[in-house]
PDB file of N, CA and C in Angstrom:
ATOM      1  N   UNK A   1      48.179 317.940 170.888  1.00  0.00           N
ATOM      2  CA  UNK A   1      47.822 319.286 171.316  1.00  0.00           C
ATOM      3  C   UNK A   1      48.271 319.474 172.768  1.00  0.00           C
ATOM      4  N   UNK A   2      49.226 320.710 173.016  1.00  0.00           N
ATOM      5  CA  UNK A   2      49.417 320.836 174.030  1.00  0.00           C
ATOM      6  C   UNK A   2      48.903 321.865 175.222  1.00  0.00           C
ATOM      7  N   UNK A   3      48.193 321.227 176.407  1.00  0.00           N
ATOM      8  CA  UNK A   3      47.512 322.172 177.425  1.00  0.00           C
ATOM      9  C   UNK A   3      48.158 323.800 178.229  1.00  0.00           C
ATOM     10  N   UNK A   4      48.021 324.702 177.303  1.00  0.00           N
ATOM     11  CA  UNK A   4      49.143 325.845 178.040  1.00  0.00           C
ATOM     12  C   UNK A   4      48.826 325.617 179.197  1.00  0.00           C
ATOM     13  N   UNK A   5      47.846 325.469 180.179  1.00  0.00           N
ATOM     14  CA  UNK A   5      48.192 325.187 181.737  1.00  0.00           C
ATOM     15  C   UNK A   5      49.174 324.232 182.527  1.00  0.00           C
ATOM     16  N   UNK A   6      49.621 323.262 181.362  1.00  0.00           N
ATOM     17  CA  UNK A   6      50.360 322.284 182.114  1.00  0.00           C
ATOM     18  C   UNK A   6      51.524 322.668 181.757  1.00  0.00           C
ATOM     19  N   UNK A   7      51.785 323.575 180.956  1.00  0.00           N
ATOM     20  CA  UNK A   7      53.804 323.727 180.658  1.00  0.00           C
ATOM     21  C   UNK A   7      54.269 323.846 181.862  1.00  0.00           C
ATOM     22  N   UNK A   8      55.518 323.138 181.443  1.00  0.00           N
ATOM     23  CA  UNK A   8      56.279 323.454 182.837  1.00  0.00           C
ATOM     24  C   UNK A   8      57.176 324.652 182.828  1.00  0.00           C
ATOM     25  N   UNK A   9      57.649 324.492 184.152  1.00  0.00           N
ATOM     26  CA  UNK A   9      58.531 326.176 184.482  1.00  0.00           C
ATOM     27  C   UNK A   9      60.238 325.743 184.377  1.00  0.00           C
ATOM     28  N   UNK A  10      60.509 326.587 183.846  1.00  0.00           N
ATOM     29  CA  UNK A  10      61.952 326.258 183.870  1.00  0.00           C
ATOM     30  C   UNK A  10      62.327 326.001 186.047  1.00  0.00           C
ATOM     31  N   UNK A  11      62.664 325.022 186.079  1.00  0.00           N
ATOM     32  CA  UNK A  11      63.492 324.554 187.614  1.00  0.00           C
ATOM     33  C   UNK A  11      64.614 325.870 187.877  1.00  0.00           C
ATOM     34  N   UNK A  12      65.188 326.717 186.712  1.00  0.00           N
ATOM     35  CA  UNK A  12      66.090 327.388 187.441  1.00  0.00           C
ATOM     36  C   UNK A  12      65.672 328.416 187.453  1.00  0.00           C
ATOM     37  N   UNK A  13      64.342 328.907 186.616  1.00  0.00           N
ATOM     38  CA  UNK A  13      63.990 330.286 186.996  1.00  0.00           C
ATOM     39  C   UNK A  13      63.255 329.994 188.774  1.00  0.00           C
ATOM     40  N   UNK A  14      63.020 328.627 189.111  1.00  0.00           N
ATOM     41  CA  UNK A  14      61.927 328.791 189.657  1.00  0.00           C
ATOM     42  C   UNK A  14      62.543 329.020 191.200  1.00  0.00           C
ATOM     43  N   UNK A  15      64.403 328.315 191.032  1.00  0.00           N
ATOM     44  CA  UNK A  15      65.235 328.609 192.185  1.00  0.00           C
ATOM     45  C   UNK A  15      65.610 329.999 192.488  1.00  0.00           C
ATOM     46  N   UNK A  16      65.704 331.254 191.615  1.00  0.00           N
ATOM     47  CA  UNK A  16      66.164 332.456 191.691  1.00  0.00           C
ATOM     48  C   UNK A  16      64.257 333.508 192.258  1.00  0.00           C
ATOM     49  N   UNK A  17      63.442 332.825 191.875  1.00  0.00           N
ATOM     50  CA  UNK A  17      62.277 333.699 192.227  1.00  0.00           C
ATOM     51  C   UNK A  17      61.608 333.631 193.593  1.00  0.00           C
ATOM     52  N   UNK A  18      61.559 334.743 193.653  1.00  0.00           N
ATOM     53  CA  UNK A  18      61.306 335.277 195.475  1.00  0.00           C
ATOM     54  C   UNK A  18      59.796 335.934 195.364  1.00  0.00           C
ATOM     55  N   UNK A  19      59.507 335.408 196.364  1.00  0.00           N
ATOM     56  CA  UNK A  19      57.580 336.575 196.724  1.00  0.00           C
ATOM     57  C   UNK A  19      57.971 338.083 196.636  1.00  0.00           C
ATOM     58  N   UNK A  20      57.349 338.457 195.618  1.00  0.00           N
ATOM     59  CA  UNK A  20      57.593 340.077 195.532  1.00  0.00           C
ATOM     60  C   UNK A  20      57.260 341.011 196.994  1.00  0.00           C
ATOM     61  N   UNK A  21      56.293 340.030 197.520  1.00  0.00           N
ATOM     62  CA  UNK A  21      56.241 340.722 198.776  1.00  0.00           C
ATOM     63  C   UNK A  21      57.084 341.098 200.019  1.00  0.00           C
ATOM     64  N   UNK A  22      57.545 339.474 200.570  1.00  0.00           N
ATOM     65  CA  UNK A  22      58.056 339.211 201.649  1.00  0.00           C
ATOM     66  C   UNK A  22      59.837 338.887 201.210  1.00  0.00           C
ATOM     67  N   UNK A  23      59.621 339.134 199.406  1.00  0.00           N
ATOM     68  CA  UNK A  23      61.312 338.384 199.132  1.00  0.00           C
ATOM     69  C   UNK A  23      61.599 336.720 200.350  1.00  0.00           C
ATOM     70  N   UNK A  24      60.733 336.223 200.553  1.00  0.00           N
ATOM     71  CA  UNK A  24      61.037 334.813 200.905  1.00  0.00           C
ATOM     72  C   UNK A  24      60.892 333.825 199.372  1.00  0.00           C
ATOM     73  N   UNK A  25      60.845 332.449 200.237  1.00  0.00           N
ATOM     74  CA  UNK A  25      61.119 331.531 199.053  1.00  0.00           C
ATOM     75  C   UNK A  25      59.658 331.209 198.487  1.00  0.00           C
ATOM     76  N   UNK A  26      59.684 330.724 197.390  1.00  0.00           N
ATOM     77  CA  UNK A  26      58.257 329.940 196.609  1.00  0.00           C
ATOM     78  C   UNK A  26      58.132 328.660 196.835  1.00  0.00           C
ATOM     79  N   UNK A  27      56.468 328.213 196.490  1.00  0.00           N
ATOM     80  CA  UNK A  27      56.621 327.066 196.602  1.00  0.00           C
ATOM     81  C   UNK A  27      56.158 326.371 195.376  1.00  0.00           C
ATOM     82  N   UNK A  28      56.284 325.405 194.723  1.00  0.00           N
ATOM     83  CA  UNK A  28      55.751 325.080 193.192  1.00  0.00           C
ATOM     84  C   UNK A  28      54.255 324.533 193.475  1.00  0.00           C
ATOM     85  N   UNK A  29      53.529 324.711 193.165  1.00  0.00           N
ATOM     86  CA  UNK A  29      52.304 324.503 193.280  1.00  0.00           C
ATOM     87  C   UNK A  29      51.555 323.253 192.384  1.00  0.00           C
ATOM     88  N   UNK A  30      52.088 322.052 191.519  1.00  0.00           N
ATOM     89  CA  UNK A  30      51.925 321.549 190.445  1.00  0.00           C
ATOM     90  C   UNK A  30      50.598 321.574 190.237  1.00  0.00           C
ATOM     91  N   UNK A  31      49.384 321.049 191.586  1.00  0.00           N
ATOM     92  CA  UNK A  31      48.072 320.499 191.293  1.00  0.00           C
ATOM     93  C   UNK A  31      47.282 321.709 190.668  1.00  0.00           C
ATOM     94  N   UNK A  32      48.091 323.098 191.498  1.00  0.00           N
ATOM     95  CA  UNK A  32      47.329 324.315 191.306  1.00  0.00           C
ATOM     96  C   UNK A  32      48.047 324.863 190.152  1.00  0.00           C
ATOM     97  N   UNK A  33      49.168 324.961 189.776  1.00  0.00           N
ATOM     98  CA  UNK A  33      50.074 325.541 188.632  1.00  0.00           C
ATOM     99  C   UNK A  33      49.823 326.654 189.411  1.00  0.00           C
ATOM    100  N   UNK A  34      50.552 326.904 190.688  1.00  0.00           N
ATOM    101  CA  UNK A  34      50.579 328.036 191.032  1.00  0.00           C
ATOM    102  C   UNK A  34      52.298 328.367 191.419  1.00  0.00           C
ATOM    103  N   UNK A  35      52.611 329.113 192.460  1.00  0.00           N
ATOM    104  CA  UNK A  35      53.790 329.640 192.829  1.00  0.00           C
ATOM    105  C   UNK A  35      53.122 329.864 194.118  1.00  0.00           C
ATOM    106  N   UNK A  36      53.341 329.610 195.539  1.00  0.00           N
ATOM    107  CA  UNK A  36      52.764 329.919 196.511  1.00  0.00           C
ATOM    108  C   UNK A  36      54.053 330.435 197.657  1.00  0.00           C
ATOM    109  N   UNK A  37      53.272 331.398 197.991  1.00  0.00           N
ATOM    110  CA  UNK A  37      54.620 332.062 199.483  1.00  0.00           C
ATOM    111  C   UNK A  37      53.571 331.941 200.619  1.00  0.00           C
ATOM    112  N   UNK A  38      54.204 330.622 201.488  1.00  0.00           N
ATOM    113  CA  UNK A  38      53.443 330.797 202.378  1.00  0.00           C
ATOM    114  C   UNK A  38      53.599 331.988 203.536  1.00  0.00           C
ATOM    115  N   UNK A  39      54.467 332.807 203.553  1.00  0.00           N
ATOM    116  CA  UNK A  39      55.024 333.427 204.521  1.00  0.00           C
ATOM    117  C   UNK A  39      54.188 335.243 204.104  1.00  0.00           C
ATOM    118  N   UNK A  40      53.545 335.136 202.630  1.00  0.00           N
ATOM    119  CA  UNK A  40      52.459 335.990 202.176  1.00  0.00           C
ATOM    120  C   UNK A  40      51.159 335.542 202.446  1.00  0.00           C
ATOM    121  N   UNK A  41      51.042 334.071 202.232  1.00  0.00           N
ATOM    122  CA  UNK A  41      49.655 333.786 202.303  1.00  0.00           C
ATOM    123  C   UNK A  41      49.350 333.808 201.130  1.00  0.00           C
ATOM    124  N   UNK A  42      49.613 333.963 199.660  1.00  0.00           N
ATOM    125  CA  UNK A  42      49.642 334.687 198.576  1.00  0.00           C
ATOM    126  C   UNK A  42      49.879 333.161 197.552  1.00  0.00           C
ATOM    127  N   UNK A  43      49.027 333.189 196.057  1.00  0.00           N
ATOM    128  CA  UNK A  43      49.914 332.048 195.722  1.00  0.00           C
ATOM    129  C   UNK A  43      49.428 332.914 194.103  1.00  0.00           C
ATOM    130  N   UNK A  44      50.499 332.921 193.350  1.00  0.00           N
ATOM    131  CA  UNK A  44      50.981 333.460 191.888  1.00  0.00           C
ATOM    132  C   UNK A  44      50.881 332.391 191.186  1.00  0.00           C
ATOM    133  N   UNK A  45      50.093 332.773 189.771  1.00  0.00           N
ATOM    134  CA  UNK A  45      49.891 331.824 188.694  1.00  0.00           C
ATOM    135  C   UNK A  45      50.533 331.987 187.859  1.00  0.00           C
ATOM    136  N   UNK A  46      50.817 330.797 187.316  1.00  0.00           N
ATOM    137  CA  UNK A  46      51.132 330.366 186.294  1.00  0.00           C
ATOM    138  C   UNK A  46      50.974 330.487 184.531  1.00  0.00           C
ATOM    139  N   UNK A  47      50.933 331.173 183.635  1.00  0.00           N
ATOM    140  CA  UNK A  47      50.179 331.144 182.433  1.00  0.00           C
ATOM    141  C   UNK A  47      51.102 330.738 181.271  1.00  0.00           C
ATOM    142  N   UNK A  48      51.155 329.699 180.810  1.00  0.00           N
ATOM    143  CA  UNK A  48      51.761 329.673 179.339  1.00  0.00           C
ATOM    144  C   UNK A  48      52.998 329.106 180.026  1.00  0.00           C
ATOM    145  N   UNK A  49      53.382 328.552 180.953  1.00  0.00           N
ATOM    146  CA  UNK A  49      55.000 328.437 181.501  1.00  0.00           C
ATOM    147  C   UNK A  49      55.840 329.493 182.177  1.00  0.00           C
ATOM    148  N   UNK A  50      54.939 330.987 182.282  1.00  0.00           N
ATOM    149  CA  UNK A  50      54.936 332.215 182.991  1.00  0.00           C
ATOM    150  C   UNK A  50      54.956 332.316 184.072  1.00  0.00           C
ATOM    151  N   UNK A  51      55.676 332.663 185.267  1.00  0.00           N
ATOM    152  CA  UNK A  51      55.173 333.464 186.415  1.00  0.00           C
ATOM    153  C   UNK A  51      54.285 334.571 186.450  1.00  0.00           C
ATOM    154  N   UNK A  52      53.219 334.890 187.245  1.00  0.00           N
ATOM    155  CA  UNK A  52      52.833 336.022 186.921  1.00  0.00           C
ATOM    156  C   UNK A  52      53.368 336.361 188.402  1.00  0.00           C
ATOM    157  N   UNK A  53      54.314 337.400 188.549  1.00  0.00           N
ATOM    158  CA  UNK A  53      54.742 338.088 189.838  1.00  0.00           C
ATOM    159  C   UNK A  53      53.898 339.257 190.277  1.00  0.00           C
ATOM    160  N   UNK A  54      52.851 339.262 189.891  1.00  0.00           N
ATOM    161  CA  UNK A  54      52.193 340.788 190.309  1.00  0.00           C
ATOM    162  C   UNK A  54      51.018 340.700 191.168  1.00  0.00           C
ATOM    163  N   UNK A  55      50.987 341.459 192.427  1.00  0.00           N
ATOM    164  CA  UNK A  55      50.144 341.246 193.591  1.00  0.00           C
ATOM    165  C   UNK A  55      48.607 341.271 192.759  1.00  0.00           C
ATOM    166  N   UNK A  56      48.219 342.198 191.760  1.00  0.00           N
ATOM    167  CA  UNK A  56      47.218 342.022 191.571  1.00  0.00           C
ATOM    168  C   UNK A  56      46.422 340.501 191.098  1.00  0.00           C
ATOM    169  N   UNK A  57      47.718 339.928 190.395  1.00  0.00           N
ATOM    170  CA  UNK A  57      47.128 338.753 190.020  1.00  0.00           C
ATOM    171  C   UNK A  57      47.068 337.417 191.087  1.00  0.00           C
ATOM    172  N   UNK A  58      47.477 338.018 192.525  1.00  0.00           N
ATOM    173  CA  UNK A  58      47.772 336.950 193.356  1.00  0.00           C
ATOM    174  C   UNK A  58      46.787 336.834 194.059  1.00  0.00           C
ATOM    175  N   UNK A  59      46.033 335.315 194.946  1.00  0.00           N
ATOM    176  CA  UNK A  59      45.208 334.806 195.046  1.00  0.00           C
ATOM    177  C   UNK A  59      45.071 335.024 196.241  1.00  0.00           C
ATOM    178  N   UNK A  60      44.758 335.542 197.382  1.00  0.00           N
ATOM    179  CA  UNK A  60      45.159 334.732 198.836  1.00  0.00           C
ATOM    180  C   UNK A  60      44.639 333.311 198.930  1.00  0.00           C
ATOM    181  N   UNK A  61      45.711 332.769 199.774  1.00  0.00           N
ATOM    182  CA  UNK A  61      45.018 331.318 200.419  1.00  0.00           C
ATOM    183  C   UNK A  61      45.084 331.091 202.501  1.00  0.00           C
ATOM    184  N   UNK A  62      44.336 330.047 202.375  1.00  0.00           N
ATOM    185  CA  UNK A  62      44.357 330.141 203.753  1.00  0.00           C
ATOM    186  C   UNK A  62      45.585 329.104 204.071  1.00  0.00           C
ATOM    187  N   UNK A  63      46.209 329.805 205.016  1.00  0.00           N
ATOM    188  CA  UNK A  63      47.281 329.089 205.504  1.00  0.00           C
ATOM    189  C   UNK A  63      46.835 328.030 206.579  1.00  0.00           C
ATOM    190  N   UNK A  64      46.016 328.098 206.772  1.00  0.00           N
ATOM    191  CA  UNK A  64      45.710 326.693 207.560  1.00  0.00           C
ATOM    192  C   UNK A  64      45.285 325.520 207.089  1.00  0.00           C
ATOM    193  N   UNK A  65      45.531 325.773 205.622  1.00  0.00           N
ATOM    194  CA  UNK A  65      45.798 324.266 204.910  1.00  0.00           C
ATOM    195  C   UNK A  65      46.440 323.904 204.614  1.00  0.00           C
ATOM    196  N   UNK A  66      47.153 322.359 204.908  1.00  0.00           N
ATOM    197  CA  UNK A  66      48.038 321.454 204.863  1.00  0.00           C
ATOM    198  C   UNK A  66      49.028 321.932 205.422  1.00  0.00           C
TER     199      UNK A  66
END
C-alpha cells in the first residue's frame, strides 16, 4: 500500500517551477512534502505527487529557521 503523501515529484517539473509570488526558485521540502520559497516566506504542498501552486493553500513559515 502506497502513502499518497510520500509520492515523489517529478525532479523536472520541480526544476521549471517558480513561487507564484516572487517567480524566484523553490525549495523541495522532503520532511515537510512541501515546496518552500524562502524569498515568500511561503511553503506549497504537496498532494498525491501534486504541487499545489495556489496562495490560498500556502502556509507561511518563519524564516528564521534554519
Amino acid at each position: 500500500m502506497t502513502d499518497n503523501k510520500t509520492l515523489a515529484v517529478d525532479p523536472k517539473l520541480l526544476e521549471i517551477l517558480v513561487c507564484p509570488l516572487t517567480k524566484g526558485p523553490l525549495i523541495f521540502d522532503r520532511e515537510n512534502n512541501e515546496l518552500v520559497s524562502k524569498s515568500a516566506g511561503l511553503a506549497f504542498p504537496i498532494r498525491n505527487g501534486i504541487p499545489i501552486m495556489l496562495m490560498d493553500e500556502a502556509r507561511e513559515i518563519d524564516e528564521t529557521q534554519g
